[in-house]
N, C-alpha and C. Protein backbone atom coordinates (compact mmCIF):
# COMPACT_ATOMS: atom_id res chain seq x y z
N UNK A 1 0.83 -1.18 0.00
CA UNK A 1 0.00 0.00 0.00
C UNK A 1 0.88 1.25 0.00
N UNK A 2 1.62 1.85 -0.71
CA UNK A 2 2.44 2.95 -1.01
C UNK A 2 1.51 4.18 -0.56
N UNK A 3 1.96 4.85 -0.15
CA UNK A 3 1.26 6.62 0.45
C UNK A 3 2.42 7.54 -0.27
N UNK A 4 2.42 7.59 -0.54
CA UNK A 4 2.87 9.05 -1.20
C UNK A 4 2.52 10.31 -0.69
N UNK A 5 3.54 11.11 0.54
CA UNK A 5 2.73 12.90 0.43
C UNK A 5 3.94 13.66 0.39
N UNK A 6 3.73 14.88 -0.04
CA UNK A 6 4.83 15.97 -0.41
C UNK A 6 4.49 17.06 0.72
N UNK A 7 3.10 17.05 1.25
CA UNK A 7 2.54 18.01 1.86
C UNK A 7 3.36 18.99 2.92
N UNK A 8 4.56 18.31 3.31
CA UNK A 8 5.21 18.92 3.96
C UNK A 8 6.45 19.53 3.45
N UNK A 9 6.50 19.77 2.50
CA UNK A 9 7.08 20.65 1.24
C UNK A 9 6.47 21.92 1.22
N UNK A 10 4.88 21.52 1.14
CA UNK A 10 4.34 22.51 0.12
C UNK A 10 3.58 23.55 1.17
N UNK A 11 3.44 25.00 0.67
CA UNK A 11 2.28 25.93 1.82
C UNK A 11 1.20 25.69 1.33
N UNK A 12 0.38 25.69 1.78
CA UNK A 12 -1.19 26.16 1.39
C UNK A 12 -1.38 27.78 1.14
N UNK A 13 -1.50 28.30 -0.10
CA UNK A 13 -1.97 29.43 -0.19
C UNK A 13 -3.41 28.79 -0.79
N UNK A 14 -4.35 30.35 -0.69
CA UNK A 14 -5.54 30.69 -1.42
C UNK A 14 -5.50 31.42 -2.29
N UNK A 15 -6.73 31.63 -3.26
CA UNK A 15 -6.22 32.56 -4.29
C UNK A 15 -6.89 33.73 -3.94
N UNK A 16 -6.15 34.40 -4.46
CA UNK A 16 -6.47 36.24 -4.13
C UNK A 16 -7.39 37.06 -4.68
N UNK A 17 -8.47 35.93 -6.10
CA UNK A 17 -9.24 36.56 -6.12
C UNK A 17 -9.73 35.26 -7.51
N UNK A 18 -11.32 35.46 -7.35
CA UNK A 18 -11.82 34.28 -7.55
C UNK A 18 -11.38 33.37 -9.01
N UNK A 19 -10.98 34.40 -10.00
CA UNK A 19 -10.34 33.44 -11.02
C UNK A 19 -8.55 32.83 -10.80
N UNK A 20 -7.83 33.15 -9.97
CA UNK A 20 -6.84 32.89 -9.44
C UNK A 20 -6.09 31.54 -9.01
N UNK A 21 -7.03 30.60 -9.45
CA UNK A 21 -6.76 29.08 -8.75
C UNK A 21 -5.28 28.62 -9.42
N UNK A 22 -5.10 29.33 -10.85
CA UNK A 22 -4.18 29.02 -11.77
C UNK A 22 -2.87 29.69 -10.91
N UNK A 23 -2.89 31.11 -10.98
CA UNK A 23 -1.98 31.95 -9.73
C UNK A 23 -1.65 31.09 -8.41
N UNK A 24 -2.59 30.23 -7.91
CA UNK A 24 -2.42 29.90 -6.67
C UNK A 24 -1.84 28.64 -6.67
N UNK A 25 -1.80 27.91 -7.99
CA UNK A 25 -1.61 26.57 -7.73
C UNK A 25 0.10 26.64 -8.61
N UNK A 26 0.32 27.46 -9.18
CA UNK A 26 1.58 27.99 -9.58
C UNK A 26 2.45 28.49 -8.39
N UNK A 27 2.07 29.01 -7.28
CA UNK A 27 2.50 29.58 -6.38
C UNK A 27 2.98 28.26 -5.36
N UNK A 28 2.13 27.78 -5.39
CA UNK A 28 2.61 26.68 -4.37
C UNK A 28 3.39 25.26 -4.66
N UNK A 29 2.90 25.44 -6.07
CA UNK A 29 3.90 24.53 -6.77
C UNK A 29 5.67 25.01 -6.44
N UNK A 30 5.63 26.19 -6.89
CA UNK A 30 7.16 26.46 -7.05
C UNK A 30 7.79 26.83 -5.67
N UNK A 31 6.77 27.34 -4.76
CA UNK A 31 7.11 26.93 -3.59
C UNK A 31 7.20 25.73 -2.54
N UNK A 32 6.97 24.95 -3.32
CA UNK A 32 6.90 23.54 -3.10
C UNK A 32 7.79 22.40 -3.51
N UNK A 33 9.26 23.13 -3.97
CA UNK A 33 10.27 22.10 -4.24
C UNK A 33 10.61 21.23 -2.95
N UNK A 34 11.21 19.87 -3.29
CA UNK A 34 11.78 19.25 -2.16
C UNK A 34 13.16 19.92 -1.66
N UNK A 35 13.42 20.50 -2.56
CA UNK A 35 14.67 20.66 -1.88
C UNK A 35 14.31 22.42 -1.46
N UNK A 36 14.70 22.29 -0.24
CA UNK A 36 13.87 24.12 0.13
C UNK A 36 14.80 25.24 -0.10
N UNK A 37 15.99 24.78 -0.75
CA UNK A 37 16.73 26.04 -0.77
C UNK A 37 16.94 26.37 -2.14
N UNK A 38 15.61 25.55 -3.29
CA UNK A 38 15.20 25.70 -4.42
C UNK A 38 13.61 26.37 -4.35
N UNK A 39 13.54 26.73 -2.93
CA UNK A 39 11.81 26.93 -3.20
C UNK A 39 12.03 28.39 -3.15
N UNK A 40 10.94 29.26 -4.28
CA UNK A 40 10.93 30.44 -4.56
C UNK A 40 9.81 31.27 -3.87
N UNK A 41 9.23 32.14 -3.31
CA UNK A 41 8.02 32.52 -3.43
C UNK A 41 8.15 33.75 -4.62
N UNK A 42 6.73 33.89 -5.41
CA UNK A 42 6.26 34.79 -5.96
C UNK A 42 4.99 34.76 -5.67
N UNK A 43 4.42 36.75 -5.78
CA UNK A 43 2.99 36.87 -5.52
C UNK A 43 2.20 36.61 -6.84
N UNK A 44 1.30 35.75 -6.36
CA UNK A 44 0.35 35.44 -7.70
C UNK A 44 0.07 36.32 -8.66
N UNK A 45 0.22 37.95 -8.18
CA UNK A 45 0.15 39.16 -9.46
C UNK A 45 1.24 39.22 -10.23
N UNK A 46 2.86 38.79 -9.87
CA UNK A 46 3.74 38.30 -10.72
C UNK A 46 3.28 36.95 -12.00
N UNK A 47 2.84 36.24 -11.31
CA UNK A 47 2.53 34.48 -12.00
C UNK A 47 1.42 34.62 -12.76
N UNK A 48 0.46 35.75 -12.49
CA UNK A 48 -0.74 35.98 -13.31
C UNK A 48 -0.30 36.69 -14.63
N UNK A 49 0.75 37.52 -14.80
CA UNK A 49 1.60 37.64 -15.90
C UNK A 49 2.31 37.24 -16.69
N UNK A 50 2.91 36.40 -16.03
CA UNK A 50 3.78 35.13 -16.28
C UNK A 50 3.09 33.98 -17.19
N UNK A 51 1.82 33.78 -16.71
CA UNK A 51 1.08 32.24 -17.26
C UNK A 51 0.40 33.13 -18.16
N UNK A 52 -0.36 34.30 -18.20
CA UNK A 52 -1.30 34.88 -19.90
C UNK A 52 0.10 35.41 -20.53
N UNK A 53 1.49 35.72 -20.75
CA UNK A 53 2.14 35.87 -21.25
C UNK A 53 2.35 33.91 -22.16
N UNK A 54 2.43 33.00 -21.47
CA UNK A 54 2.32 31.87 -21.90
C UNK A 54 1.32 31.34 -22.49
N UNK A 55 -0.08 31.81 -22.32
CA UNK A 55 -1.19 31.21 -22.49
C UNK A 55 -1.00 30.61 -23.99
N UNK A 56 -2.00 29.47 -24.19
CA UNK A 56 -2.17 29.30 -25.67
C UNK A 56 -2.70 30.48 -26.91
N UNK A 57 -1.59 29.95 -27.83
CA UNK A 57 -2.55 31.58 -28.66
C UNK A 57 -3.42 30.90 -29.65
N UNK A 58 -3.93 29.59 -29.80
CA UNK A 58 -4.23 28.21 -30.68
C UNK A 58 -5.59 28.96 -30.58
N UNK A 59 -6.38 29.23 -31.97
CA UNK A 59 -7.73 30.03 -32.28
C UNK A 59 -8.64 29.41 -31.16
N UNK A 60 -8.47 28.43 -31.04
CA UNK A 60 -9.92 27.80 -30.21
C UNK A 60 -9.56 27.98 -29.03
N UNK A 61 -8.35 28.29 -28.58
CA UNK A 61 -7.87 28.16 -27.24
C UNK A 61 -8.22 29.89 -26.53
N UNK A 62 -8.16 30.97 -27.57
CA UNK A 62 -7.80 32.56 -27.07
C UNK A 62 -9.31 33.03 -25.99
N UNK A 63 -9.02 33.40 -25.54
CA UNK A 63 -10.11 34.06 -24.43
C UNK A 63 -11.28 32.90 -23.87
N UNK A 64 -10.82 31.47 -23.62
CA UNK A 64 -11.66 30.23 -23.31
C UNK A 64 -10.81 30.32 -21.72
N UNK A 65 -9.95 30.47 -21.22
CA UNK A 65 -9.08 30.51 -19.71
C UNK A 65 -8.96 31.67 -19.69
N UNK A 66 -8.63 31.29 -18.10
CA UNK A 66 -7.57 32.25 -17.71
C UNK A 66 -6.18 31.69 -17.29
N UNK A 67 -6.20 30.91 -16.52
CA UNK A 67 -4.81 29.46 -16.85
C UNK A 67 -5.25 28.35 -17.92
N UNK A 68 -4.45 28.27 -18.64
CA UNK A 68 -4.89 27.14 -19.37
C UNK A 68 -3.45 26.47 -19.34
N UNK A 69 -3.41 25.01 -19.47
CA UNK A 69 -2.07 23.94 -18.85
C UNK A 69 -0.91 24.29 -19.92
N UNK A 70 -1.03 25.10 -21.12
CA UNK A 70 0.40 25.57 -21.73
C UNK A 70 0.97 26.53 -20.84
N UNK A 71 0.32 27.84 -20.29
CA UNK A 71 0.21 28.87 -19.75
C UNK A 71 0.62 28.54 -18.17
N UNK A 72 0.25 27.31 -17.04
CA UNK A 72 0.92 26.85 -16.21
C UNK A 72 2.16 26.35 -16.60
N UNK A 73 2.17 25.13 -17.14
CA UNK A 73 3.18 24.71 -17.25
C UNK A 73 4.74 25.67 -17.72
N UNK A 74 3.92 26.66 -18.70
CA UNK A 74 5.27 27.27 -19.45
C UNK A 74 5.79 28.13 -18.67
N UNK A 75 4.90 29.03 -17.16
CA UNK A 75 4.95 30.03 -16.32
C UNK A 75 6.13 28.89 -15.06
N UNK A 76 5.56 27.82 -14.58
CA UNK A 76 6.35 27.07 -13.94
C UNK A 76 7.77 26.48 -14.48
N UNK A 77 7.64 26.40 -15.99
CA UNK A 77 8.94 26.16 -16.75
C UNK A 77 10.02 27.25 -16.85
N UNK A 78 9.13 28.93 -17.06
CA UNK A 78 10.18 29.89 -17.03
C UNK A 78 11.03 30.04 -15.67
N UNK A 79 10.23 29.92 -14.52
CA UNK A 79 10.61 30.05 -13.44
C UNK A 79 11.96 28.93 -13.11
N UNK A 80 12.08 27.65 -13.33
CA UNK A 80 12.74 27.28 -12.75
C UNK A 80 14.11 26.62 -13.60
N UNK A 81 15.09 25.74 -13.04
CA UNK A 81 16.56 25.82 -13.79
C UNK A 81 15.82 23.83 -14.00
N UNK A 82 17.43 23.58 -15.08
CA UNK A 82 17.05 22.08 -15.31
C UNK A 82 18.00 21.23 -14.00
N UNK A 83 17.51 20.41 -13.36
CA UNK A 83 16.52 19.33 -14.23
C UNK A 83 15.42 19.28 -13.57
N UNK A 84 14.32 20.62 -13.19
CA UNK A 84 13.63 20.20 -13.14
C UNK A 84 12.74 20.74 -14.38
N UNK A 85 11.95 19.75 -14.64
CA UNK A 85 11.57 20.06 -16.33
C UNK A 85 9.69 19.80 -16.08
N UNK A 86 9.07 21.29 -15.57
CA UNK A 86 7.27 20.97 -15.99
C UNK A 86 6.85 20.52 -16.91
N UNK A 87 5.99 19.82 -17.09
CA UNK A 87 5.51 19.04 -18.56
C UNK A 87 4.06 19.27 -18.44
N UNK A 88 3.08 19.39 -19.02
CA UNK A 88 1.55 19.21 -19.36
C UNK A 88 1.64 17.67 -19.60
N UNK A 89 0.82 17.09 -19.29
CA UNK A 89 0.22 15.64 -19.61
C UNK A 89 -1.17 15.58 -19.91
N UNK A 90 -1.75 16.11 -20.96
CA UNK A 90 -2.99 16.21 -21.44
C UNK A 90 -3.04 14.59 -22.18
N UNK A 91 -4.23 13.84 -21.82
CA UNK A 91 -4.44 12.40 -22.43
C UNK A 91 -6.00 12.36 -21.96
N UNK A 92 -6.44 11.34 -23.09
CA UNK A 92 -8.03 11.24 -23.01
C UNK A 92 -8.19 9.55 -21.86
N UNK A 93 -7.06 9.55 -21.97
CA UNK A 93 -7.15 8.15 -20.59
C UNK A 93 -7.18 8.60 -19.30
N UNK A 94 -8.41 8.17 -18.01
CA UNK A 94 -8.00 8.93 -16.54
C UNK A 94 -6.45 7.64 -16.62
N UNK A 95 -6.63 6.69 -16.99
CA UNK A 95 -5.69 5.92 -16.24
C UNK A 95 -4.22 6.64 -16.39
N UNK A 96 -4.08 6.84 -17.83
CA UNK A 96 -2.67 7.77 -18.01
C UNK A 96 -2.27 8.74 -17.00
N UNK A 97 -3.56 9.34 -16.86
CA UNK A 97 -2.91 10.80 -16.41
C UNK A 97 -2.92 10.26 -14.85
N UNK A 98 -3.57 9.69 -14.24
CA UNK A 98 -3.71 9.02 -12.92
C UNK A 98 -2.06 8.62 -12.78
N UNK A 99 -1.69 8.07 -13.78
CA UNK A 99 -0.86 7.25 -13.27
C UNK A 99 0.49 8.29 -13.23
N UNK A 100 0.78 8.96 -14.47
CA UNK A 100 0.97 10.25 -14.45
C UNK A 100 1.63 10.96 -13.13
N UNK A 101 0.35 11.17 -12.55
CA UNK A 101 0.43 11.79 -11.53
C UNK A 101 0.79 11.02 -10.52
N UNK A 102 0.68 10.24 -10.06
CA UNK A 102 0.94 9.24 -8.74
C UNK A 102 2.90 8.60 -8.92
N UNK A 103 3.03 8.59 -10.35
CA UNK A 103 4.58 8.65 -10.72
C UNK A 103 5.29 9.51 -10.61
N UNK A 104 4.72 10.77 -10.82
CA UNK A 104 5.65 11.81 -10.80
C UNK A 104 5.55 12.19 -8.91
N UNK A 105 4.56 12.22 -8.54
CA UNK A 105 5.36 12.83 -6.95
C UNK A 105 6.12 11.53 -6.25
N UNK A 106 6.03 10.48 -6.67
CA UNK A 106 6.85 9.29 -5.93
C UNK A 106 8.37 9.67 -6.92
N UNK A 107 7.83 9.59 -7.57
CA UNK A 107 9.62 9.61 -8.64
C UNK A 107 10.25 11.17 -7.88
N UNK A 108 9.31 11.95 -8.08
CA UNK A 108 10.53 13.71 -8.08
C UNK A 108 10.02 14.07 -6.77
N UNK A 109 9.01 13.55 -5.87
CA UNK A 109 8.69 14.35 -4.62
C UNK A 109 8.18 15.90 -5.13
N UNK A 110 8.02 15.77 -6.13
CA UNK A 110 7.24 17.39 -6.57
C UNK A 110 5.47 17.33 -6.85
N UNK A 111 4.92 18.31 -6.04
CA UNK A 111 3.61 18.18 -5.86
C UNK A 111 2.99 18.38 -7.59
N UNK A 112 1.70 18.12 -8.00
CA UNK A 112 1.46 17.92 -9.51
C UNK A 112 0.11 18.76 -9.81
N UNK A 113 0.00 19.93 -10.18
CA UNK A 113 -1.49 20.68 -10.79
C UNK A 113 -2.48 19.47 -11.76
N UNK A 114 -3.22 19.97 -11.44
CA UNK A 114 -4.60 19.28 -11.96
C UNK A 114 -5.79 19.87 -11.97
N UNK A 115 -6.14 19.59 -13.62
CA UNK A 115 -7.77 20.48 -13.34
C UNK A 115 -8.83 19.74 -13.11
N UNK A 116 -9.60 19.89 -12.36
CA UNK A 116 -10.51 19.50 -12.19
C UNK A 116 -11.83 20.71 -12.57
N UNK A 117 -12.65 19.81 -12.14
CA UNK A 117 -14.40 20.26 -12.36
C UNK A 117 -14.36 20.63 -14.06
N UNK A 118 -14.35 19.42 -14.91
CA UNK A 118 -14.12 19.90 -16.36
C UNK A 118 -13.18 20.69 -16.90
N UNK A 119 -12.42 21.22 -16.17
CA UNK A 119 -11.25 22.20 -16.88
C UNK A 119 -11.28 23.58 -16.04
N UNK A 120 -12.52 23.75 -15.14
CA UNK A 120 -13.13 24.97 -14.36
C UNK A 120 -11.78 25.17 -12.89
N UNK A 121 -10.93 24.70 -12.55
CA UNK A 121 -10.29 25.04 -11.73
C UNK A 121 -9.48 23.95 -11.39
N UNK A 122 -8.03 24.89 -11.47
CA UNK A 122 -6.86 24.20 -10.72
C UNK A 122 -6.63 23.66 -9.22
N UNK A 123 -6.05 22.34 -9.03
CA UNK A 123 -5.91 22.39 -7.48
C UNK A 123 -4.69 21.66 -7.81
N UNK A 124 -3.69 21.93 -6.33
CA UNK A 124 -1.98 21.04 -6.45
C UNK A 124 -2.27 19.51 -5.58
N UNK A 125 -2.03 18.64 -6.29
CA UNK A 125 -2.34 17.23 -5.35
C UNK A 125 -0.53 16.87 -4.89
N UNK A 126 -0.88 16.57 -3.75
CA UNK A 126 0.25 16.63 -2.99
C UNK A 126 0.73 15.07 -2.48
N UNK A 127 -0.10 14.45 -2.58
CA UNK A 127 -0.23 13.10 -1.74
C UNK A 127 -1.10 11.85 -2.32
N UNK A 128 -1.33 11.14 -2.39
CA UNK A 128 -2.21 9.70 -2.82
C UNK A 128 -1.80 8.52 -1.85
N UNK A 129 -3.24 7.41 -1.99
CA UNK A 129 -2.42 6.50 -0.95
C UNK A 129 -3.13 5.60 -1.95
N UNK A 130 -2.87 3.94 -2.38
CA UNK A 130 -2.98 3.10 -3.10
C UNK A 130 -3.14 1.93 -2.37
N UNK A 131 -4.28 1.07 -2.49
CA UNK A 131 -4.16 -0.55 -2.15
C UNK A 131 -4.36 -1.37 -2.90
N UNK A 132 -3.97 -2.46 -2.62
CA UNK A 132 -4.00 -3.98 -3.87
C UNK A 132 -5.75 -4.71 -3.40
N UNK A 133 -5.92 -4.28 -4.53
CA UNK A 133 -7.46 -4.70 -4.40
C UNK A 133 -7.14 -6.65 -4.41
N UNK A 134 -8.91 -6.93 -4.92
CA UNK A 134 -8.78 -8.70 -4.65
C UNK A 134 -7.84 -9.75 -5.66
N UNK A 135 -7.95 -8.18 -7.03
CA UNK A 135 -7.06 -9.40 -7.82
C UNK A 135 -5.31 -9.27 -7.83
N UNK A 136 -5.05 -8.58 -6.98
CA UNK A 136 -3.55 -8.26 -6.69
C UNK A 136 -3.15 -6.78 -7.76
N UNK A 137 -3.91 -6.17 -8.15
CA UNK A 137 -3.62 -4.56 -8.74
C UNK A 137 -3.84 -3.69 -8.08
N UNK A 138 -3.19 -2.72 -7.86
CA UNK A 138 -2.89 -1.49 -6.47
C UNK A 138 -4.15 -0.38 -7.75
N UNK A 139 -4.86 -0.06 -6.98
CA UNK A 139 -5.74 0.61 -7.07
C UNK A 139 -5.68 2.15 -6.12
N UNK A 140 -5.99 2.98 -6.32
CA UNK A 140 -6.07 4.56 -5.92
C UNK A 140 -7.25 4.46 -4.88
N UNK A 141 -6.92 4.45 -3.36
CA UNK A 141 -7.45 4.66 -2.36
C UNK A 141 -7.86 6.21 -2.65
N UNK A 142 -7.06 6.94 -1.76
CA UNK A 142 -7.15 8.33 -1.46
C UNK A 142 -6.21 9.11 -2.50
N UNK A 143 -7.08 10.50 -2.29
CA UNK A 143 -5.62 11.45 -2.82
C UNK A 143 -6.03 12.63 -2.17
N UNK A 144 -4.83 13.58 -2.05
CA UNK A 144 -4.56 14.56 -0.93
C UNK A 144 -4.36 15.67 -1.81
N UNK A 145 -4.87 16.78 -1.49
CA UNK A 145 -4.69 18.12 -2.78
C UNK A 145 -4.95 19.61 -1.83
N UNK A 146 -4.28 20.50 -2.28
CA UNK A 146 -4.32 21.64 -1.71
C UNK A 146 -5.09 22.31 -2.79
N UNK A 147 -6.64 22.69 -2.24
CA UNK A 147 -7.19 23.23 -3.12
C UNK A 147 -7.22 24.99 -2.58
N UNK A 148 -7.18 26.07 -3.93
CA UNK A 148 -6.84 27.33 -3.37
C UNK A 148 -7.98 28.13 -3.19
N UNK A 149 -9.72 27.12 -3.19
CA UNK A 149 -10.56 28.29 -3.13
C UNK A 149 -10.52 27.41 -1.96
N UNK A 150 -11.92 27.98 -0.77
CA UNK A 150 -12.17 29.46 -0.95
C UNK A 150 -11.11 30.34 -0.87
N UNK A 151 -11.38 31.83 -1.79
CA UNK A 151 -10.67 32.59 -1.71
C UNK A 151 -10.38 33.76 -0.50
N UNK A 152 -8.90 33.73 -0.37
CA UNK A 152 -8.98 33.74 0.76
C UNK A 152 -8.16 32.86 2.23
N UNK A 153 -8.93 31.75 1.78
CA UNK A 153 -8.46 30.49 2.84
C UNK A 153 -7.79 29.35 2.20
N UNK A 154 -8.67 28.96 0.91
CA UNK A 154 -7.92 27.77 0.78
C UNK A 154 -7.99 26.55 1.52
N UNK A 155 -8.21 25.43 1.18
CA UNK A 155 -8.47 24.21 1.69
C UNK A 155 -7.79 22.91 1.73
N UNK A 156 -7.23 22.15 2.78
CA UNK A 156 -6.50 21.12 2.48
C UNK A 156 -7.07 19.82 2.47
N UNK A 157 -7.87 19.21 1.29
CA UNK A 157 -8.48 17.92 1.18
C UNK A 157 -7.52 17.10 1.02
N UNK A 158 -8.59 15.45 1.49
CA UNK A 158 -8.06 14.01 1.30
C UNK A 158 -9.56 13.52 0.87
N UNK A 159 -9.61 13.13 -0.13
CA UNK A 159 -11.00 12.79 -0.23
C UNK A 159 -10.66 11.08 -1.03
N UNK A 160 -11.59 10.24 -1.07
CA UNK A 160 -11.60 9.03 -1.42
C UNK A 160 -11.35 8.97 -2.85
N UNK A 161 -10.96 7.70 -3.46
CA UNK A 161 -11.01 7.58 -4.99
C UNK A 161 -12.33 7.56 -5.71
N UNK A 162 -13.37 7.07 -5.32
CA UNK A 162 -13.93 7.19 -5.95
C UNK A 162 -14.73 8.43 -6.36
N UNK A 163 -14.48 9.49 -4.98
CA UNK A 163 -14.88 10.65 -4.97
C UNK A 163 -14.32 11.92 -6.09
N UNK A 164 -12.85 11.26 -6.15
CA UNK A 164 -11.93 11.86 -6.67
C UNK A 164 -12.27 11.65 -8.30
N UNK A 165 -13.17 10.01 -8.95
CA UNK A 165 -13.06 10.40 -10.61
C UNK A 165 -14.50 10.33 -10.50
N UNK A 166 -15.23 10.85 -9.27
CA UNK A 166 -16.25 11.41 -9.56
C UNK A 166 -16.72 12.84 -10.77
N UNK A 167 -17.77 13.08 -10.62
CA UNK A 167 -18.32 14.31 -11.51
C UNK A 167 -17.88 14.97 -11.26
N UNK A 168 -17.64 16.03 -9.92
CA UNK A 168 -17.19 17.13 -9.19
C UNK A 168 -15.12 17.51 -9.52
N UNK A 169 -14.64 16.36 -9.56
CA UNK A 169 -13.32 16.54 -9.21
C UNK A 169 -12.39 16.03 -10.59
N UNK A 170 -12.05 14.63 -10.81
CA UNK A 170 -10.81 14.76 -11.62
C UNK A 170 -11.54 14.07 -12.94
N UNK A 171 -12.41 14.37 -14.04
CA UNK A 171 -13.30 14.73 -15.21
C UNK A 171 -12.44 15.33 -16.47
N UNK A 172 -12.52 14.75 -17.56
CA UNK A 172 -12.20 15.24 -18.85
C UNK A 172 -12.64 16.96 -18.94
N UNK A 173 -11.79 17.43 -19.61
CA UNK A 173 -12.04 19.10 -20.22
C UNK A 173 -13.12 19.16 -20.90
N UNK A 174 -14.03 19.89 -20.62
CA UNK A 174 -15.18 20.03 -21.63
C UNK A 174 -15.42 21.80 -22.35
N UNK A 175 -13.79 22.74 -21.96
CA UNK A 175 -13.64 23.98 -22.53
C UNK A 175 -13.58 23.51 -23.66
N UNK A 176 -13.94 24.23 -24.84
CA UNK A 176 -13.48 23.98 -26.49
C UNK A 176 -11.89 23.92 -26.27
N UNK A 177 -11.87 23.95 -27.56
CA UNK A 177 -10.20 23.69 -27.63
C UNK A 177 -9.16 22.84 -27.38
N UNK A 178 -7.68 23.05 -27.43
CA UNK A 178 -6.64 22.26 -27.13
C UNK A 178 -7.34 20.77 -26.01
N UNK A 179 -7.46 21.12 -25.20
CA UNK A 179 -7.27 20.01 -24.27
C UNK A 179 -8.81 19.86 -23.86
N UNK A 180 -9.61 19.85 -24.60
CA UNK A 180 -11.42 19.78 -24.82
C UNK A 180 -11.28 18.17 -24.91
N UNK A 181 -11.61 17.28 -24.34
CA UNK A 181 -11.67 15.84 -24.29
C UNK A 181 -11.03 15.12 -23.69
N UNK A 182 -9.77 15.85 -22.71
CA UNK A 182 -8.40 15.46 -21.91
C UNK A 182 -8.30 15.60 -20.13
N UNK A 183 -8.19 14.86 -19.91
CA UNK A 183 -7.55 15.05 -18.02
C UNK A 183 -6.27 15.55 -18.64
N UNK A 184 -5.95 16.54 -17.72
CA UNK A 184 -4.65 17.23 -17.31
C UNK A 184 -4.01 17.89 -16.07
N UNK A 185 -2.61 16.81 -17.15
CA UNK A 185 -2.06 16.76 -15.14
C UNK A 185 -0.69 18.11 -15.55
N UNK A 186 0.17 18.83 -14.57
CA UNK A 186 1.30 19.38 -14.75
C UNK A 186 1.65 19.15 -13.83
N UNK A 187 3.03 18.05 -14.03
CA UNK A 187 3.95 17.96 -13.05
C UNK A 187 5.14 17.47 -13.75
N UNK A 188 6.43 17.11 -12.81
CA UNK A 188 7.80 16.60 -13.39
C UNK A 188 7.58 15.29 -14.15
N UNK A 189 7.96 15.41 -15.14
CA UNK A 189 7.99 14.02 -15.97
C UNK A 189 8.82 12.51 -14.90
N UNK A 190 8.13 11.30 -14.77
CA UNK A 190 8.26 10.27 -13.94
C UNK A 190 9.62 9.87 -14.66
N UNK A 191 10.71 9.39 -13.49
CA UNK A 191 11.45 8.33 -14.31
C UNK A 191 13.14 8.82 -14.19
């Protein structure tokens, strides 16, 4: 049963104002290296420049976000030196990107953005815990995520798996455009 958490890496911020989840989950990402004398802070009014300077300029993509996962990823990519290398993992499989994600914070200890509610808001998942179901395949118990609304406060969930590829939480993109049919994860490439 592997647990995986970074949580004690990472701060909990909130976002500073209600479209901000992208700002907030950028913020805590990069303040959220394992190694702490790589962790940066910036105020989300820096990173909110940073990620629409990145945003997609792809016709279907222009004025559909306000973070959209080129625009994280490329804002978390300018920010930091190699090897650590942000990647987008946009795939129409949950299993990919699931797995994705549960590889990359065991492999790099770096917490991983994810949109949830259809593409409607970013949260940083920090943690997962996994058990071997009846036929001997480790299956996704829990997962642990620093979500940045409310704004303001900010919230530190653990909610169940099944809760998690419920409707509410980790759901294909249903914005037009680029990643319209995709779970997407941004974190360090596994491996």
């Amino acid at each position: 049963m592997p647990k995986v958490d970074v949580a004690g890496n990472v701060t909990l911020f909130s976002q500073k104002k209600g479209f901000f989840c992208g700002e907030a989950t950028a913020q805590m990402a990069r303040n959220g290296y394992p190694d702490p004398s790589n962790r940066v802070y910036y105020t989300q009014d820096d990173l909110r420049n940073n990620i629409v300077a990145h945003n997609s300029n792809a016709i279907g993509d222009l004025n559909q976000w306000n973070t959209d996962p080129q625009g994280l990823c490329d804002c978390l990519r300018s920010l930091s030196t190699a090897p650590v290398n942000w990647a987008a993992f946009p795939t129409s499989s949950r299993g990919d990107a699931q797995m994705f994600l549960e590889q990359s914070i065991q492999d790099t200890q770096f917490p991983v953005g994810v949109l949830i509610r259809a593409g409607e808001h970013w949260v940083l998942v920090v943690g997962y815990e996994t058990a071997v179901d009846e036929t001997g395949k480790e299956q996704l118990k829990f997962i642990h995520f620093y979500d940045p609304e409310p704004v303001g406060r900010g919230t530190d969930r653990t909610i169940a798996a099944t809760r998690w590829s419920g409707s509410k939480y980790f759901v294909k993109v249903t914005t037009p455009g680029t990643w319209e049919g995709k779970f997407v994860v941004v974190g360090q490439p596994p491996g």
